[in-house]
C-alpha atoms as a PDB file:
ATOM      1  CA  UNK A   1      60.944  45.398 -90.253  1.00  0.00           C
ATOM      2  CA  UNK A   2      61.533  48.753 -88.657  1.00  0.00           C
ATOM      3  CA  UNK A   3      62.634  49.082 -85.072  1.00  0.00           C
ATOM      4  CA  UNK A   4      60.510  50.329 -82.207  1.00  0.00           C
ATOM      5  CA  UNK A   5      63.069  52.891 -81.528  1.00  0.00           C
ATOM      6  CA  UNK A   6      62.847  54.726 -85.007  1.00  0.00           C
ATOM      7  CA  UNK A   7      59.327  54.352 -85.228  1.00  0.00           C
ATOM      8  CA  UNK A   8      58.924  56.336 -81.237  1.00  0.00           C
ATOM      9  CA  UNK A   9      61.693  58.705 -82.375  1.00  0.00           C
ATOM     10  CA  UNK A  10      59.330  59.714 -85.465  1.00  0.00           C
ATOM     11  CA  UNK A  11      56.717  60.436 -83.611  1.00  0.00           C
ATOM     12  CA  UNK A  12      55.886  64.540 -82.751  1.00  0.00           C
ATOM     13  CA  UNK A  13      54.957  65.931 -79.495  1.00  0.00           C
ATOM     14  CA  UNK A  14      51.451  66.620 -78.677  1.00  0.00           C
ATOM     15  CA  UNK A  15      49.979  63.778 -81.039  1.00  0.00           C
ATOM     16  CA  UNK A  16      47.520  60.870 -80.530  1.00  0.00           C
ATOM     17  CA  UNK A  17      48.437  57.978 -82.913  1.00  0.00           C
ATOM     18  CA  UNK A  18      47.225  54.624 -83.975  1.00  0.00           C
ATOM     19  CA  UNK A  19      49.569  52.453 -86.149  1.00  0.00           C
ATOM     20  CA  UNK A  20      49.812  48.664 -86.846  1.00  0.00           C
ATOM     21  CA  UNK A  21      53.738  47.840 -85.598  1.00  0.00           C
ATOM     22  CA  UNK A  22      55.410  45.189 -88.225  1.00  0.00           C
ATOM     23  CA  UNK A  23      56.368  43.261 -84.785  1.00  0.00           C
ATOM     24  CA  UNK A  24      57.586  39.967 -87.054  1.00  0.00           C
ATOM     25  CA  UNK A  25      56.925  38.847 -90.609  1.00  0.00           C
ATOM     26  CA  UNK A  26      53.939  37.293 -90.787  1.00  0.00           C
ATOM     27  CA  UNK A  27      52.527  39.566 -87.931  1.00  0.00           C
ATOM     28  CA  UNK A  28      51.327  43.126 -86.895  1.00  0.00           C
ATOM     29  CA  UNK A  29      50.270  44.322 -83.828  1.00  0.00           C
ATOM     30  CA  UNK A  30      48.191  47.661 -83.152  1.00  0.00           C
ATOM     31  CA  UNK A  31      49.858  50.449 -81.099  1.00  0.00           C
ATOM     32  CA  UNK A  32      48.330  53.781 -79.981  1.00  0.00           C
ATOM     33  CA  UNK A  33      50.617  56.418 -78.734  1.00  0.00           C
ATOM     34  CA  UNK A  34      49.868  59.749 -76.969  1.00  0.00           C
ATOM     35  CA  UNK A  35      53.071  61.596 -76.665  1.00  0.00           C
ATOM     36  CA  UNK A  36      52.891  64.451 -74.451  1.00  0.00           C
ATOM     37  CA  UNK A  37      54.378  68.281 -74.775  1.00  0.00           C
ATOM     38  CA  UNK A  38      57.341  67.812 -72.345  1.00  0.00           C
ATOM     39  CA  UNK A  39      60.104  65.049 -72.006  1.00  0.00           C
ATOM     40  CA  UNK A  40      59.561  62.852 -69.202  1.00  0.00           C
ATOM     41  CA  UNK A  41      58.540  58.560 -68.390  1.00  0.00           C
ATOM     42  CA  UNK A  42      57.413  56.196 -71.052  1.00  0.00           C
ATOM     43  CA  UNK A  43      54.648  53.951 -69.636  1.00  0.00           C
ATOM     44  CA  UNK A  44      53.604  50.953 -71.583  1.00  0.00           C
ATOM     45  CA  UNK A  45      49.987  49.569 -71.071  1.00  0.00           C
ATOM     46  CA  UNK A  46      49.021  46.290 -72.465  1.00  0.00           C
ATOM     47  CA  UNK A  47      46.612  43.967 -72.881  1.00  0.00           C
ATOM     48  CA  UNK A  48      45.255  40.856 -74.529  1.00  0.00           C
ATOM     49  CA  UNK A  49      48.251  38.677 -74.206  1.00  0.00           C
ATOM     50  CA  UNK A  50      45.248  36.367 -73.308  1.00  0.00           C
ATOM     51  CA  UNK A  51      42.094  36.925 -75.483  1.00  0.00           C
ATOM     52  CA  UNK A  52      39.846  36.384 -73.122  1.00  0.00           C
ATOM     53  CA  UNK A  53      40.039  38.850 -70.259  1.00  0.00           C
ATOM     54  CA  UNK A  54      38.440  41.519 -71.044  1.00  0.00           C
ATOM     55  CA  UNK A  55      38.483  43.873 -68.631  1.00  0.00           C
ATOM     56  CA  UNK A  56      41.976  45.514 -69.662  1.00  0.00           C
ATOM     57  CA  UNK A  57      41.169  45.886 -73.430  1.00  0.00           C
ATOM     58  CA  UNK A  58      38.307  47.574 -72.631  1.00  0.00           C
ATOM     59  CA  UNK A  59      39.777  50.100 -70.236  1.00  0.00           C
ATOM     60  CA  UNK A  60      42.499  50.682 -72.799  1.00  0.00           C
ATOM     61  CA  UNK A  61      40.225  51.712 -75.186  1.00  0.00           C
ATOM     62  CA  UNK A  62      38.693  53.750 -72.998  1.00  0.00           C
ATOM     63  CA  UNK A  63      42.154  55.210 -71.404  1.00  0.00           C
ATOM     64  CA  UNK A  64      43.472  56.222 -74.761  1.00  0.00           C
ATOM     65  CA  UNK A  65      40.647  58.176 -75.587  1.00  0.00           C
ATOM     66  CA  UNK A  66      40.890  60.154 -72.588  1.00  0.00           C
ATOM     67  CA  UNK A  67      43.603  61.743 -72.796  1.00  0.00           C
ATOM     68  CA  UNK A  68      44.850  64.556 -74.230  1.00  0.00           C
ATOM     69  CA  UNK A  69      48.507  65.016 -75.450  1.00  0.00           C
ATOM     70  CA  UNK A  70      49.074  68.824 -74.346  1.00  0.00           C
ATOM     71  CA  UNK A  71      48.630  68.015 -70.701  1.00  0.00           C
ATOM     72  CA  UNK A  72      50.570  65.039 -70.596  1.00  0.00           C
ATOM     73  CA  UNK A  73      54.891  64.618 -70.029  1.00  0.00           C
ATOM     74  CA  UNK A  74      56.421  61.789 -71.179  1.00  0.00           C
ATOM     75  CA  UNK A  75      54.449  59.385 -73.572  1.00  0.00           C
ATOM     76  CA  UNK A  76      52.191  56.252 -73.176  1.00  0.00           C
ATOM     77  CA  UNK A  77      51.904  53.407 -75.569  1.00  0.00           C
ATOM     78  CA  UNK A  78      49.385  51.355 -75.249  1.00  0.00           C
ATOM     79  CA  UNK A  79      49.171  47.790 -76.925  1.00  0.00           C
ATOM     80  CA  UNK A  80      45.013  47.525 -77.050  1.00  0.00           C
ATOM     81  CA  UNK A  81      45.483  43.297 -78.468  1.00  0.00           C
ATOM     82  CA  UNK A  82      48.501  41.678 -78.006  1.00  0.00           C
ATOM     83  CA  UNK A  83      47.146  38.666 -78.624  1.00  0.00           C
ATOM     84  CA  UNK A  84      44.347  39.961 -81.104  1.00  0.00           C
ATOM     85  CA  UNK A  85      43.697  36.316 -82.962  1.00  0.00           C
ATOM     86  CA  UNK A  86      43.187  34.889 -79.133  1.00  0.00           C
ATOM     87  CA  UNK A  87      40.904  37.901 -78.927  1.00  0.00           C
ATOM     88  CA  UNK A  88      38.857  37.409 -82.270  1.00  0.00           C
ATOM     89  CA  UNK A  89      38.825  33.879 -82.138  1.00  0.00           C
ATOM     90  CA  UNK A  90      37.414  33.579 -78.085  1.00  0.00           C
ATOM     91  CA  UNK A  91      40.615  31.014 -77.301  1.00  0.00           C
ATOM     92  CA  UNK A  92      41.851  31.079 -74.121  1.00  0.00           C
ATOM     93  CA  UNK A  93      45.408  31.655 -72.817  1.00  0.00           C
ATOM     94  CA  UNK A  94      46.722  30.163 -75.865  1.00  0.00           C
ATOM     95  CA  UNK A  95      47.744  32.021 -79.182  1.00  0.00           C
ATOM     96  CA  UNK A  96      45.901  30.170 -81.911  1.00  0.00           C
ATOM     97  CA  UNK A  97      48.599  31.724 -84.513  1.00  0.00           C
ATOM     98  CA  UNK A  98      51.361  29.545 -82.840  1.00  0.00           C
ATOM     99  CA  UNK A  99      52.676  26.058 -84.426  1.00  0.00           C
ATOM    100  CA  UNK A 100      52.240  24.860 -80.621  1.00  0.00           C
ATOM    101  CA  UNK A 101      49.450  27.032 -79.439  1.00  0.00           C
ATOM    102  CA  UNK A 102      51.587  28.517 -76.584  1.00  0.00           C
ATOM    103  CA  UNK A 103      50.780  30.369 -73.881  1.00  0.00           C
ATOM    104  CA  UNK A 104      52.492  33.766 -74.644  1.00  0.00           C
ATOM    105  CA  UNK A 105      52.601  34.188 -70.820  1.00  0.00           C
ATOM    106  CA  UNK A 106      54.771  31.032 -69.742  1.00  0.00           C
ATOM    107  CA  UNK A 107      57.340  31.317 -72.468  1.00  0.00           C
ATOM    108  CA  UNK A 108      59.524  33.896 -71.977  1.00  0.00           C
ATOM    109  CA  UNK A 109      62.535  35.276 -73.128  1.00  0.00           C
ATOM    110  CA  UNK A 110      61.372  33.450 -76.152  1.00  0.00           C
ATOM    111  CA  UNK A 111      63.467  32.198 -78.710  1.00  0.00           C
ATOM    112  CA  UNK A 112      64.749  34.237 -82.395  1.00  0.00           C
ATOM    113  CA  UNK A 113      64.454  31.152 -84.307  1.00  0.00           C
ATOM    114  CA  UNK A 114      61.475  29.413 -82.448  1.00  0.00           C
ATOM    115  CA  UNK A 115      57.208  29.355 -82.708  1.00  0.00           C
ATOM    116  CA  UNK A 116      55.660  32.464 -83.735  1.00  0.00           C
ATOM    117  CA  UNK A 117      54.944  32.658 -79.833  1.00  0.00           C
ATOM    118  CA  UNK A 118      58.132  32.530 -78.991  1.00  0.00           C
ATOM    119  CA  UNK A 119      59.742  34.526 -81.645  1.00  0.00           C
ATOM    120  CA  UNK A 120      57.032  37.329 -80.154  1.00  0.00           C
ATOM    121  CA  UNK A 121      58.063  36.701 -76.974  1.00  0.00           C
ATOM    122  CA  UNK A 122      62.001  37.225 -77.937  1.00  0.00           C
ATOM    123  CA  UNK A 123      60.776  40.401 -79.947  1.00  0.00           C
ATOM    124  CA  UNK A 124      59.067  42.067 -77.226  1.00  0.00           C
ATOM    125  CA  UNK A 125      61.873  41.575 -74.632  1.00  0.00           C
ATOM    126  CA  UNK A 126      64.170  42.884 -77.546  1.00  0.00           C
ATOM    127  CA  UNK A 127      62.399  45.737 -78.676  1.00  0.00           C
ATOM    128  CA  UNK A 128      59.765  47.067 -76.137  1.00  0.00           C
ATOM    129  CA  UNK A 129      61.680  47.070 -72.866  1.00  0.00           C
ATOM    130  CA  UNK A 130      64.676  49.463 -73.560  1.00  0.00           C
ATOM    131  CA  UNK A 131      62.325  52.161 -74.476  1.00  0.00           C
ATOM    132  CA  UNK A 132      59.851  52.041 -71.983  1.00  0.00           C
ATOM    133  CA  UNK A 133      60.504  53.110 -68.217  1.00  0.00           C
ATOM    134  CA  UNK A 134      57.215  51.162 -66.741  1.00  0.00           C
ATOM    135  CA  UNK A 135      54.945  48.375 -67.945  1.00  0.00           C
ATOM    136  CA  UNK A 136      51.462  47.705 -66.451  1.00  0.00           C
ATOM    137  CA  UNK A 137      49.863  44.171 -68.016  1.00  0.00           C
ATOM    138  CA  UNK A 138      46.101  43.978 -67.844  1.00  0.00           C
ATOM    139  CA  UNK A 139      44.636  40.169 -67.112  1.00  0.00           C
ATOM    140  CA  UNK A 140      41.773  39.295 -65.669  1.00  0.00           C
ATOM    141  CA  UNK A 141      39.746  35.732 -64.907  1.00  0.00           C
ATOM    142  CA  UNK A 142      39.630  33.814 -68.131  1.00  0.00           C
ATOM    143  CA  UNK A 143      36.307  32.333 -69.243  1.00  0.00           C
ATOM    144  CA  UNK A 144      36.961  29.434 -66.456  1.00  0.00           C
ATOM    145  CA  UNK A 145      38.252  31.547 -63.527  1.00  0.00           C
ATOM    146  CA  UNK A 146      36.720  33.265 -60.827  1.00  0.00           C
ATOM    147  CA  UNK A 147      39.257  35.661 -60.045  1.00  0.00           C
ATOM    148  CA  UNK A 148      40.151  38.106 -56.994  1.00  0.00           C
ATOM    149  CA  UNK A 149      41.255  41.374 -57.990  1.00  0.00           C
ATOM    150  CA  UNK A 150      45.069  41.634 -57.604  1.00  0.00           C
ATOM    151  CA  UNK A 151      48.103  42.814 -58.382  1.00  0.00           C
ATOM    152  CA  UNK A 152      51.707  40.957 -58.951  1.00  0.00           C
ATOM    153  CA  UNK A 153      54.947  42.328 -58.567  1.00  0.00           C
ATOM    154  CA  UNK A 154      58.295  40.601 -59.306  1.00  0.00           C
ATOM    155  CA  UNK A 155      60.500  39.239 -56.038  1.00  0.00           C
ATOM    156  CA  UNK A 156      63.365  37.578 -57.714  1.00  0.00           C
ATOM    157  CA  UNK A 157      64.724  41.412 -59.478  1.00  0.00           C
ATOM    158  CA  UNK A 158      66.896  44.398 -58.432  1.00  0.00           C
ATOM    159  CA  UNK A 159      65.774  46.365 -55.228  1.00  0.00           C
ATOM    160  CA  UNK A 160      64.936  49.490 -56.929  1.00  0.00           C
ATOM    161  CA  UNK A 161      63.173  47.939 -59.797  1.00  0.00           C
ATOM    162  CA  UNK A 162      60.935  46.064 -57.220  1.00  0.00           C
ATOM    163  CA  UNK A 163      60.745  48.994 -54.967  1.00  0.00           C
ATOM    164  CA  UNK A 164      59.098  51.454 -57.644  1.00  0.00           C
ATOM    165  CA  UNK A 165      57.075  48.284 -58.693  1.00  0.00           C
ATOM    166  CA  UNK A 166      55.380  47.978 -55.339  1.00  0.00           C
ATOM    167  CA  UNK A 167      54.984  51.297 -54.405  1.00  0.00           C
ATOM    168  CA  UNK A 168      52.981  52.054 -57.527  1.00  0.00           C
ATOM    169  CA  UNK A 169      51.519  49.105 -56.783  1.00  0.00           C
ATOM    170  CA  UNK A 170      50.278  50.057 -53.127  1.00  0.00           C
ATOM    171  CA  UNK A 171      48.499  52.750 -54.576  1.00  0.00           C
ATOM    172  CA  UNK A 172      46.065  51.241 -56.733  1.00  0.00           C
ATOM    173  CA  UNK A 173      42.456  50.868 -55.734  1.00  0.00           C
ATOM    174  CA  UNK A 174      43.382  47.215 -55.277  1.00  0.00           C
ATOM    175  CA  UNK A 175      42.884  44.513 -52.266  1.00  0.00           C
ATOM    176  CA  UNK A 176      45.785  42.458 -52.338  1.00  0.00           C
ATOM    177  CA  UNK A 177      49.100  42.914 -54.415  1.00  0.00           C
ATOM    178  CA  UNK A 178      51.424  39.755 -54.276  1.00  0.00           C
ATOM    179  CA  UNK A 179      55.101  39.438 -54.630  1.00  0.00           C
ATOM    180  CA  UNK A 180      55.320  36.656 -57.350  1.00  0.00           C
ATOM    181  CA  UNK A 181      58.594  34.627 -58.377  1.00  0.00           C
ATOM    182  CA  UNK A 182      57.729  33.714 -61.504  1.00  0.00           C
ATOM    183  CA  UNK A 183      60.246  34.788 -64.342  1.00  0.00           C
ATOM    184  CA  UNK A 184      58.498  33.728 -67.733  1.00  0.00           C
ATOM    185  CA  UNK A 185      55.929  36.024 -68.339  1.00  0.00           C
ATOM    186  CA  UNK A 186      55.521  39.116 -69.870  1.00  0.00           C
ATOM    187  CA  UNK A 187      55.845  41.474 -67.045  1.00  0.00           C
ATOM    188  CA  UNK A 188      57.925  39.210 -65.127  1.00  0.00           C
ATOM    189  CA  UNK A 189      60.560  39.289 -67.828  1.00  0.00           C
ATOM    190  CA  UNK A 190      60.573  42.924 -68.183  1.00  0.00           C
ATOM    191  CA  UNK A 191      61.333  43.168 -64.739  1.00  0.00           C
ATOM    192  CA  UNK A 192      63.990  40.750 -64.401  1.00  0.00           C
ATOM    193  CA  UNK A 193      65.467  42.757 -66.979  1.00  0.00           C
ATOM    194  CA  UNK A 194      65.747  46.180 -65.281  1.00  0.00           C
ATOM    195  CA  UNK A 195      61.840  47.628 -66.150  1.00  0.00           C
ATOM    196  CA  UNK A 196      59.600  48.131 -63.369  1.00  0.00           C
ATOM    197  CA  UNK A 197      56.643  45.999 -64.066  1.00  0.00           C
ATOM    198  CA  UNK A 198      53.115  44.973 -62.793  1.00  0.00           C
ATOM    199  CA  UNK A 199      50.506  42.312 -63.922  1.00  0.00           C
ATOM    200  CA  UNK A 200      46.866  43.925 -63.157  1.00  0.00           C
ATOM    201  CA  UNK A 201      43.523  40.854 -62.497  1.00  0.00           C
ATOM    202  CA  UNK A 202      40.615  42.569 -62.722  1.00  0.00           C
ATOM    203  CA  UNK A 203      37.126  40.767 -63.425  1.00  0.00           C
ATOM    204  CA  UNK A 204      36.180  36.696 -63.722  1.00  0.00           C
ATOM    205  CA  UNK A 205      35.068  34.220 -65.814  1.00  0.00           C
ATOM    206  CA  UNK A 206      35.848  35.946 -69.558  1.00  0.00           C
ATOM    207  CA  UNK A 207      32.940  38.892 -68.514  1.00  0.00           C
ATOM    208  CA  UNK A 208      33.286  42.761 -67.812  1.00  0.00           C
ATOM    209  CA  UNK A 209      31.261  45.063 -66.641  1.00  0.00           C
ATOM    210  CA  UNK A 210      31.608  49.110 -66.149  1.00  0.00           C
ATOM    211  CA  UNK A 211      32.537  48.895 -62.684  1.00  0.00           C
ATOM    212  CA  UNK A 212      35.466  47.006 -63.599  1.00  0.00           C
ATOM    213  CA  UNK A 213      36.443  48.724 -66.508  1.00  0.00           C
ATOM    214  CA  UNK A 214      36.239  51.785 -63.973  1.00  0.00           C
ATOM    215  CA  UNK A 215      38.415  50.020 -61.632  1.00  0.00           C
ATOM    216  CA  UNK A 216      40.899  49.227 -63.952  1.00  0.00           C
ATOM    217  CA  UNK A 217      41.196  53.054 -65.450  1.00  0.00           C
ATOM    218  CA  UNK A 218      41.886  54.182 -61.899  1.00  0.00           C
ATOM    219  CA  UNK A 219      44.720  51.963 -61.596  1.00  0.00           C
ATOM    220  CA  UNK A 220      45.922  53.237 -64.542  1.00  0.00           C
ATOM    221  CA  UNK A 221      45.665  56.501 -63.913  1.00  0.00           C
ATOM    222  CA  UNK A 222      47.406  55.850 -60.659  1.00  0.00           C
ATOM    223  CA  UNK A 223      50.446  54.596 -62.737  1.00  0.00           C
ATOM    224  CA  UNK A 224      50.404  57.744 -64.975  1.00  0.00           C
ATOM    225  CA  UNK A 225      50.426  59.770 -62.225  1.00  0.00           C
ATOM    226  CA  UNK A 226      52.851  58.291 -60.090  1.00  0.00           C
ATOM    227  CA  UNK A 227      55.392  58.288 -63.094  1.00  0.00           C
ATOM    228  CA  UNK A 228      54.426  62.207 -63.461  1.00  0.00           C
ATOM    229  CA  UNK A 229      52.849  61.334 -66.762  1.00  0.00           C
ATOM    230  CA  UNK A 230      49.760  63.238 -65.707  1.00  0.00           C
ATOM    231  CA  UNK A 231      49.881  65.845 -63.373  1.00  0.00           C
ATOM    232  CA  UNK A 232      48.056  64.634 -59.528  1.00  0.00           C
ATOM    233  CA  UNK A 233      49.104  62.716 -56.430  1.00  0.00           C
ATOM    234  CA  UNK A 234      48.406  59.566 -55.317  1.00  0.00           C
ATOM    235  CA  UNK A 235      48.264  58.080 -51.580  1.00  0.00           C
ATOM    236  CA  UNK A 236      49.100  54.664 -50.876  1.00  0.00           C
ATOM    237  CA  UNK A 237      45.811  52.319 -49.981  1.00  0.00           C
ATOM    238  CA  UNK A 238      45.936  51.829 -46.780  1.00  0.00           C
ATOM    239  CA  UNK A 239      43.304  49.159 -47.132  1.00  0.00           C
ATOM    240  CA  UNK A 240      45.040  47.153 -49.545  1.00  0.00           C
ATOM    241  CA  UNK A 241      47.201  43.983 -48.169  1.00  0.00           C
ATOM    242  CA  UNK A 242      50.541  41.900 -49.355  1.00  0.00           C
ATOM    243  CA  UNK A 243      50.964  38.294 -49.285  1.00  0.00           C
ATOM    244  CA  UNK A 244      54.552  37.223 -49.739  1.00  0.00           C
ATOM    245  CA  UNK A 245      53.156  33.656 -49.878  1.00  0.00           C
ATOM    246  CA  UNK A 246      51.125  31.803 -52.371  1.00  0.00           C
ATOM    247  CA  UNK A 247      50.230  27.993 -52.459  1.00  0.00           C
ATOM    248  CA  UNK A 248      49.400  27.062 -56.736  1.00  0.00           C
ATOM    249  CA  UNK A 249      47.318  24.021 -56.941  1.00  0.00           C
ATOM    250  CA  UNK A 250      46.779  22.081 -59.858  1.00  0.00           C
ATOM    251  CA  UNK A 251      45.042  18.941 -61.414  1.00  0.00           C
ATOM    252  CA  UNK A 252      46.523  15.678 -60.336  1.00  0.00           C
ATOM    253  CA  UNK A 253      44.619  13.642 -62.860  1.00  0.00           C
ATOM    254  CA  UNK A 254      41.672  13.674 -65.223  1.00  0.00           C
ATOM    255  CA  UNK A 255      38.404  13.903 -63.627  1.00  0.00           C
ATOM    256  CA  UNK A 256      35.120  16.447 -62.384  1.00  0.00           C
ATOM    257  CA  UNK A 257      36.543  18.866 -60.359  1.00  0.00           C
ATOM    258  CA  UNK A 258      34.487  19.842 -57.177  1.00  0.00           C
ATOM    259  CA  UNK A 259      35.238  23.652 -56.439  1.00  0.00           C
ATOM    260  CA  UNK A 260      34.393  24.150 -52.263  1.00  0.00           C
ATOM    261  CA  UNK A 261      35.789  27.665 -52.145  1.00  0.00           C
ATOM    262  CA  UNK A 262      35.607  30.410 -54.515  1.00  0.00           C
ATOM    263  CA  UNK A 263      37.942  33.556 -55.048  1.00  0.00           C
ATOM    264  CA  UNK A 264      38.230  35.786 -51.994  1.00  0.00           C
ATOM    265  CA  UNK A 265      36.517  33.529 -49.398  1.00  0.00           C
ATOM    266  CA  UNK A 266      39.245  33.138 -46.584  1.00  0.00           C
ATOM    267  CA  UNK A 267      40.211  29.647 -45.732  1.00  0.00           C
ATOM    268  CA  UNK A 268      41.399  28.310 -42.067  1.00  0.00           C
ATOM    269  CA  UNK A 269      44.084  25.696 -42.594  1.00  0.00           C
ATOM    270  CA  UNK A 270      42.926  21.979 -42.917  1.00  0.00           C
ATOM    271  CA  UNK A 271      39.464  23.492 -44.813  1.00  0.00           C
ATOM    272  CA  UNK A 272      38.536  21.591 -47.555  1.00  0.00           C
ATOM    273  CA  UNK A 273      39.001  23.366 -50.565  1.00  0.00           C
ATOM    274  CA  UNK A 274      37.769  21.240 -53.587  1.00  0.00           C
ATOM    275  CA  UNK A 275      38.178  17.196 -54.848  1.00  0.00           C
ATOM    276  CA  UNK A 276      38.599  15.546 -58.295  1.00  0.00           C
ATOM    277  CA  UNK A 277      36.563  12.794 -58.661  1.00  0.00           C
ATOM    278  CA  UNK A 278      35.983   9.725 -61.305  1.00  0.00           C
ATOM    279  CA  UNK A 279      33.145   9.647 -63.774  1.00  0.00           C
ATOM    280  CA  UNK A 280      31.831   6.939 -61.095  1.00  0.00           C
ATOM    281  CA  UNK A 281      32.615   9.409 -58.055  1.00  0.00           C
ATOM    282  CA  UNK A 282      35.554   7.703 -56.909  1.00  0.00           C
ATOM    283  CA  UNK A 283      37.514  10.407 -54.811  1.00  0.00           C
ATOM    284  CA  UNK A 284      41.114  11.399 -57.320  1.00  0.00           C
ATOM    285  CA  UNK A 285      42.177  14.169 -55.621  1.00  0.00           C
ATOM    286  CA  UNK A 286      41.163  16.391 -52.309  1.00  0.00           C
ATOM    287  CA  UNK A 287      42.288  19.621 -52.115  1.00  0.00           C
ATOM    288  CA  UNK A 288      43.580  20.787 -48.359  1.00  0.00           C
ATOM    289  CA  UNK A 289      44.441  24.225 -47.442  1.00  0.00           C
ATOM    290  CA  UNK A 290      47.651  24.207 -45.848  1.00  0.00           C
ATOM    291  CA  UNK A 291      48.032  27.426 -43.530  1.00  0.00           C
ATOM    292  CA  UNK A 292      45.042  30.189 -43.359  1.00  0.00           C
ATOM    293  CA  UNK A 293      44.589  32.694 -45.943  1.00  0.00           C
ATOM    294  CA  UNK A 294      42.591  34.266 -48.755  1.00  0.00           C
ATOM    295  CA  UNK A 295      41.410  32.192 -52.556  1.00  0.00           C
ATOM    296  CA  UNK A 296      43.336  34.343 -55.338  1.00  0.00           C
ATOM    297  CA  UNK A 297      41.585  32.240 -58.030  1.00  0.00           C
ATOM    298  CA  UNK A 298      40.478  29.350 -59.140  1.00  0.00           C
ATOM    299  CA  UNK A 299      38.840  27.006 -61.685  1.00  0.00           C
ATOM    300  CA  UNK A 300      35.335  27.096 -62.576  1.00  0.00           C
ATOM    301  CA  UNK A 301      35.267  23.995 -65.125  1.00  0.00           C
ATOM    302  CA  UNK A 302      33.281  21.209 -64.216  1.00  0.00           C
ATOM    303  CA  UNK A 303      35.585  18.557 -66.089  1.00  0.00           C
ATOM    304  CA  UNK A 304      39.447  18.759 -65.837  1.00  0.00           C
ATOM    305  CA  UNK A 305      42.619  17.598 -67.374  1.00  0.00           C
ATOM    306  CA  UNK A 306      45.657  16.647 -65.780  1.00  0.00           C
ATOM    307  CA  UNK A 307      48.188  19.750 -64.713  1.00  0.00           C
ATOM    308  CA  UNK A 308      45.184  22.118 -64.644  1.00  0.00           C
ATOM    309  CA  UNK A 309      45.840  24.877 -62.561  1.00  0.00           C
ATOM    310  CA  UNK A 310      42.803  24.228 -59.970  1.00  0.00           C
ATOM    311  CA  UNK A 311      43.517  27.415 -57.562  1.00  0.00           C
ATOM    312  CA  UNK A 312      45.627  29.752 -55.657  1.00  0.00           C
ATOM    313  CA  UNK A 313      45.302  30.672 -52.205  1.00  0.00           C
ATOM    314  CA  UNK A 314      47.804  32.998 -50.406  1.00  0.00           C
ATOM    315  CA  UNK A 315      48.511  34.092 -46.884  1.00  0.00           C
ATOM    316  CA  UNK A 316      47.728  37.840 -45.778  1.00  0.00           C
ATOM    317  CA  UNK A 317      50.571  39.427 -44.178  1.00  0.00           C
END
């Protein structure tokens, strides 16, 4: 298997590209590149790890065609399906590919000798981040989440990686961005290693629509242009607001799960947010907001399995 970094390195100025990457053995992964006339920032946009938000594999279809290589610095590489059997399939969160059917998104560093997940995981962290200088992740609500548009930026990194991190991220045409301390994911592991990172939400419940796909291109032209990709300025959203504290619920036991707040209603503490009940309505589980704030997201299922993730509700700050 050839190595990112000779593959790039081949690659002229002032070209559009499409090419299937030899990521591991037994799997290949589609990469489009636009590499620009001048030196300058490599910007990596993905999306798919999970095959069924939509809303960022649309907009990098989109984004890609858009752009033309002799007014561009720097290159982009976009990564349209990370997760293209999750995609073709309709699976949620999981890979199907994997021994374990792992969540791409909760395993990383990964492991060299591990599931196909997890030797993916391992790969990407080996290969990707030394040659790119940003990443932007697309998500968005899976087919059983109603979902608030946000952003996430790393907490638990260097100052300057989370300072570039957050200032593109106060840009974007997004409410709320969130500082996150999670560590296992794909952008979270990029920036724990030294690359400025951010994990995009855009759209619920495994749907998109143009105004979303809209959305999401802004945002991503805001990253080009703040990396001086693309020639323009960008203003920091004044409208948008940062929690620095989230509250992640999830399923205590088996049962029907009684949603009483959806994504983006604000909450006052002691509010009633949802219960788990019995197949014979005994009461499993009640859900209590613990200080005021905003619904990030939440589940939409009517039945629910122990450990679900139920919701997340944050404070604004």
């Amino acid at each position: 298997m050839r190595k990112l970094q000779e593959i790039l390195e081949k690659i002229k100025p002032q070209t559009k590209s499409k090419w299937e990457w030899q990521i591991l053995p037994e799997l290949k992964m589609p990469v489009w590149v636009v590499k620009g006339n001048q030196s300058g920032k490599v910007l990596a946009i993905s999306a798919g790890v999970h095959g069924c938000e939509y809303v960022g594999i649309a907009a990098v279809k989109r984004a890609f065609e858009s752009l033309d290589a002799d007014k561009i610095s720097g290159m982009i590489l976009f990564f349209p399906l990370i997760n293209a059997a999750g995609f073709y399939q309709g699976k949620k969160q999981i890979m199907p590919l994997d021994e374990e059917r792992k969540n791409l998104n909760r395993i990383f560093p990964g492991k060299r000798d591990g599931t196909l997940a997890e030797r993916l995981a391992h790969r990407l962290e080996e290969q990707l981040y030394p040659e790119i200088d940003f990443l932007l992740d697309l998500h968005g609500g899976d087919i059983d989440e109603d979902m608030q548009d946000l952003l996430f930026f790393s907490e638990n990194v260097s100052k300057t990686v989370r300072d570039v991190a957050e200032n593109i991220a106060s840009c974007m045409p997004i409410p709320y961005r969130l500082c996150s301390q999670a560590e296992n994911g794909f952008y979270s592991r990029a920036a724990k290693m030294g690359t400025p990172a951010l994990l995009l939400e855009i759209g619920s419940g495994g749907k998109f629509c143009d105004e979303e796909v809209i959305r999401c291109l802004e945002c991503i032209e805001v990253a080009q242009r703040a990396l001086g990709i693309v020639q323009g300025e960008v203003s920091v959203n004044q409208e948008q607001k940062c929690s620095q504290r989230t509250e992640y619920v999830f399923a205590a036991s088996d049962g029907f799960w009684h949603r009483m707040a959806k994504a983006g209603d604000r909450v006052k503490k002691g509010d009633v947010l949802g219960e788990i009940k019995s197949l014979e309505d005994v009461l499993l589980q009640r859900v209590i907001a613990k200080f005021d704030g905003v619904v990030w997201y939440g589940q939409t299922g009517f039945g629910v399995s122990s450990q679900t993730h139920l919701l997340a509700y944050g404070a604004e700050e």
